[in-house]
C-alpha atoms as a PDB file:
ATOM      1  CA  UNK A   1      32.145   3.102   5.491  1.00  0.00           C
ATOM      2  CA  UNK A   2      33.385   6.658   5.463  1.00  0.00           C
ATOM      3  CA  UNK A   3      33.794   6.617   1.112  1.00  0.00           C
ATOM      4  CA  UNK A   4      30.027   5.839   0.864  1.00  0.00           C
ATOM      5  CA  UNK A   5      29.288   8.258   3.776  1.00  0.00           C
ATOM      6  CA  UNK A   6      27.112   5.333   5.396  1.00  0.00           C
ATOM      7  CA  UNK A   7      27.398   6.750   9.159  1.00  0.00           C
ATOM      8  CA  UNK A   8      25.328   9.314   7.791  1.00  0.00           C
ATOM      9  CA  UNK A   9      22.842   7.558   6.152  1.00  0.00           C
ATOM     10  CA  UNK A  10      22.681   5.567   8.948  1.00  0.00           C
ATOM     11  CA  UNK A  11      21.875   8.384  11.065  1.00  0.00           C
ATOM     12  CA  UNK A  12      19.506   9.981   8.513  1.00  0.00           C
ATOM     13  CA  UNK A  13      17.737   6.592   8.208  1.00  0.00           C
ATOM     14  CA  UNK A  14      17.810   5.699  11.718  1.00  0.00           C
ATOM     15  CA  UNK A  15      16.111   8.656  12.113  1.00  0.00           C
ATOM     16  CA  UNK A  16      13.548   8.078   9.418  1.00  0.00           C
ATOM     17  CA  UNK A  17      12.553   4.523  11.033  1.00  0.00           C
ATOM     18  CA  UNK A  18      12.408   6.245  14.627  1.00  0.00           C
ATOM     19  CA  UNK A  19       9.593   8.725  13.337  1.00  0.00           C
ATOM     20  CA  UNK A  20       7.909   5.534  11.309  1.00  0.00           C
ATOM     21  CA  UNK A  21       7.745   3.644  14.345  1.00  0.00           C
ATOM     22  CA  UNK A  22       6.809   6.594  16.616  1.00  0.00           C
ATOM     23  CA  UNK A  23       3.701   7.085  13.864  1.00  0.00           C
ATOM     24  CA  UNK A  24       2.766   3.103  14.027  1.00  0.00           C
ATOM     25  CA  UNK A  25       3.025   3.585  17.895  1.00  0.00           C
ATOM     26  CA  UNK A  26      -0.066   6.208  17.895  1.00  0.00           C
ATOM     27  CA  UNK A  27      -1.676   4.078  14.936  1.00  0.00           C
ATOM     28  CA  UNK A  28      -1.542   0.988  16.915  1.00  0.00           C
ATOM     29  CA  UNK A  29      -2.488   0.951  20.588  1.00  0.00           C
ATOM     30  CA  UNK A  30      -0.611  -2.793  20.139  1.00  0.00           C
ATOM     31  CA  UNK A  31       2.747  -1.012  19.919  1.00  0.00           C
ATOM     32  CA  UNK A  32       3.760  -0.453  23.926  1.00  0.00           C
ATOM     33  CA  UNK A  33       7.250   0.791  23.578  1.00  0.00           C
ATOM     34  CA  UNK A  34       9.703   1.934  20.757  1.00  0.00           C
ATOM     35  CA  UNK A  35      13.229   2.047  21.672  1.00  0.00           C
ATOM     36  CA  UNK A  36      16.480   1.978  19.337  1.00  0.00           C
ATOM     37  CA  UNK A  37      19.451   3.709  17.753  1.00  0.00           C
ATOM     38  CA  UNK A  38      20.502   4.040  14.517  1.00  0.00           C
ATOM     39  CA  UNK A  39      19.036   1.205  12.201  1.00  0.00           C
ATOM     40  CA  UNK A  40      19.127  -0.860  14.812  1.00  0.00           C
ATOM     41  CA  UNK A  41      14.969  -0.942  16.685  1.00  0.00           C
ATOM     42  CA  UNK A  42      12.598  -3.009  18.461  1.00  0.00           C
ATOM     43  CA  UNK A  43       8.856  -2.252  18.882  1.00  0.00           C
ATOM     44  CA  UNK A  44       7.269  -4.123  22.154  1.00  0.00           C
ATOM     45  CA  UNK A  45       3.894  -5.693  21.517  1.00  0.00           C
ATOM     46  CA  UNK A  46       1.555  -5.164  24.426  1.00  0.00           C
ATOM     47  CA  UNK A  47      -1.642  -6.557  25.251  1.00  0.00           C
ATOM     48  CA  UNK A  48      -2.193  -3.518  27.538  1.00  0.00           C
ATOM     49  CA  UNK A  49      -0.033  -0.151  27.087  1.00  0.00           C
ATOM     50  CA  UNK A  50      -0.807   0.503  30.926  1.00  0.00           C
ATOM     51  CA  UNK A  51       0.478  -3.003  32.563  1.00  0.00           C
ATOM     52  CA  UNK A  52       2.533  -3.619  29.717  1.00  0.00           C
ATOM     53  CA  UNK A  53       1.504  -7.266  29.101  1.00  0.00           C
ATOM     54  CA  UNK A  54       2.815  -8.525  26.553  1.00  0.00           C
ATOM     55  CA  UNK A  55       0.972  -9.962  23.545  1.00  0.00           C
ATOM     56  CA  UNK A  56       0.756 -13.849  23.024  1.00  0.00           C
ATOM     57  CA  UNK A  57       4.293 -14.665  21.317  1.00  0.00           C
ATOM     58  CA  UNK A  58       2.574 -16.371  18.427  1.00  0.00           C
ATOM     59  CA  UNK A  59       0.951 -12.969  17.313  1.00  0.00           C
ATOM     60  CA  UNK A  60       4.394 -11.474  17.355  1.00  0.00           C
ATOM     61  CA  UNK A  61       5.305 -14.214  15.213  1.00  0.00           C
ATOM     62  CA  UNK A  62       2.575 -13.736  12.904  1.00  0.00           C
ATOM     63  CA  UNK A  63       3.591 -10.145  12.346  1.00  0.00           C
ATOM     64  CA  UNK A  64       6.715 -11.319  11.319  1.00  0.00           C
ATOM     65  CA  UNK A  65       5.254 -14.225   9.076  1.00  0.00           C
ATOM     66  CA  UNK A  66       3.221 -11.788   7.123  1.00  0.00           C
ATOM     67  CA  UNK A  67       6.057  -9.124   6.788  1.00  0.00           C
ATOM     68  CA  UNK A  68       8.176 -12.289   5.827  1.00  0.00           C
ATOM     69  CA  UNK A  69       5.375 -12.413   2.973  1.00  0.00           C
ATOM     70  CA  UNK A  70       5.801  -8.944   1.769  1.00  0.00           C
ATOM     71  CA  UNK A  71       9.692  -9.459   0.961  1.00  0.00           C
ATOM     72  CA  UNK A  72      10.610  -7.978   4.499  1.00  0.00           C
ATOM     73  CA  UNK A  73      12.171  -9.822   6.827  1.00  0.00           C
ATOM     74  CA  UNK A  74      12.183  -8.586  10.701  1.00  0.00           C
ATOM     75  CA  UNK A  75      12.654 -10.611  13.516  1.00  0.00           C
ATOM     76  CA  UNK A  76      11.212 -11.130  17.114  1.00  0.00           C
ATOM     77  CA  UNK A  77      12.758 -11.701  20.336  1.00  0.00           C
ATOM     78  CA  UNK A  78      13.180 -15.093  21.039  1.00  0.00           C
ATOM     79  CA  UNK A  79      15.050 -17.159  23.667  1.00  0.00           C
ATOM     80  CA  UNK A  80      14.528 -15.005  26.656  1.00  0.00           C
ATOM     81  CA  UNK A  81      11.977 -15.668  28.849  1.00  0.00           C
ATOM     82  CA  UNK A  82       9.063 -17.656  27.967  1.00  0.00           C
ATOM     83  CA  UNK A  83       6.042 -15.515  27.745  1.00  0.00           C
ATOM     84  CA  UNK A  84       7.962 -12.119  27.074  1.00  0.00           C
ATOM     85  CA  UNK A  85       9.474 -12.685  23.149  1.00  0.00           C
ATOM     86  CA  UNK A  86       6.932 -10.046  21.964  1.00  0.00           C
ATOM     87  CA  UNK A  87       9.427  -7.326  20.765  1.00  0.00           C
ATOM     88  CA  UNK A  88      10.010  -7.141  16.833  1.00  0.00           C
ATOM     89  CA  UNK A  89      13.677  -6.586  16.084  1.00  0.00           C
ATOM     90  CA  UNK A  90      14.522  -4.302  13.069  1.00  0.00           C
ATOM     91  CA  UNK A  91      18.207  -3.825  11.691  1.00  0.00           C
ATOM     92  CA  UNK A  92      18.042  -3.033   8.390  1.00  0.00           C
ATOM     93  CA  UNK A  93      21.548  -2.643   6.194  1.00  0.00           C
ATOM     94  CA  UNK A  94      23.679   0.196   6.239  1.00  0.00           C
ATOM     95  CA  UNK A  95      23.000   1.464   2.875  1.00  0.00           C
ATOM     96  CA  UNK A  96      18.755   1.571   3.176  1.00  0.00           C
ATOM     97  CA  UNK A  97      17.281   3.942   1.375  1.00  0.00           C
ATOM     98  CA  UNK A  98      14.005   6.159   2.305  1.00  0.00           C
ATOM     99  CA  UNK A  99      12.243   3.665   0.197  1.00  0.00           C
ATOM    100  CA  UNK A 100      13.351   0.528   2.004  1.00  0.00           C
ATOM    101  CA  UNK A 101      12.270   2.467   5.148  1.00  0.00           C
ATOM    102  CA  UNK A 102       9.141   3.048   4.119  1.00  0.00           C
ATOM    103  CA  UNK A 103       8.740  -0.694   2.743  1.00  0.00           C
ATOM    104  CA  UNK A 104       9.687  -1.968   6.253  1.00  0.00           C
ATOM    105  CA  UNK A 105       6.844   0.301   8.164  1.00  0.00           C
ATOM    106  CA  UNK A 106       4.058  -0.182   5.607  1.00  0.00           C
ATOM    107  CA  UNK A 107       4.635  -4.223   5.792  1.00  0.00           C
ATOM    108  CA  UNK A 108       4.417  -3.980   9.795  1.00  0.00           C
ATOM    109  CA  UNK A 109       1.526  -1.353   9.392  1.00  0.00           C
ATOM    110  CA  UNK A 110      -0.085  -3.947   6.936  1.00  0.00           C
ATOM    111  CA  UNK A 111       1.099  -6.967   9.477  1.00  0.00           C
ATOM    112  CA  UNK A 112      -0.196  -5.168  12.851  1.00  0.00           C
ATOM    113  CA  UNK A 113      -3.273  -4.363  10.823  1.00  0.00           C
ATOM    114  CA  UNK A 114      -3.615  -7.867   9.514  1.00  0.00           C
ATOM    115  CA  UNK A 115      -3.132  -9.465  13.156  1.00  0.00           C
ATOM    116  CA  UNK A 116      -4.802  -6.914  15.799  1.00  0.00           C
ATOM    117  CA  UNK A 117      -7.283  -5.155  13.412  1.00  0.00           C
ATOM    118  CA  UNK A 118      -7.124  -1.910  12.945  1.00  0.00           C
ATOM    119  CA  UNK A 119      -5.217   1.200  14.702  1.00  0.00           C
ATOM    120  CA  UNK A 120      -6.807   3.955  16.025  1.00  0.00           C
END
């Protein structure tokens, strides 16, 4: 860890997918909340920003599905409540790069778009 200095570039890189997520956030009115730290993140898909209903769990899924079909592989909340796995789940390895940060939020840009139509 501390030889290939990957607490920083897990901090530089966290930060990098923050500010990617934050950008898909006012892209997509579908993104409700973006919370995280480090390269660990999860963006909440809403139905509704304002009463924060969550989108049907099989759209979340088919976000994943079609980042799954870009070569990136995210996940979504599942075995909580039923009715409320609508948050995608992002850790990518310690050692990503700008580009693989930047592969991850242009396959969920590409997904969301896919999915809900397009942003703003």
């Amino acid at each position: 860890i501390e030889e290939e200095n990957l607490l920083e570039n897990t901090t530089e890189m966290g930060a990098r997918l923050e500010q990617s997520l934050l950008a898909l956030m006012d892209k997509h009115p579908v993104i409700g909340d973006v919370r995280g730290k480090g390269l660990f993140w999860g963006a909440e898909l809403v139905a509704d920003r304002e009463t924060k209903e969550p989108v049907d769990e099989i759209k979340a899924q088919a976000v994943v599905g079609h980042c799954n079909a870009e070569g990136v592989l995210i996940g979504v909340t599942n075995r909580s409540l039923p009715g409320f796995n609508n948050t995608l789940c992002l850790s990518p390895a310690l050692i990503a790069t700008k580009s693989d940060i930047d592969q991850i939020t242009g396959a969920i840009d590409n997904a969301l778009t896919a999915v809900f139509g397009s942003g703003k």
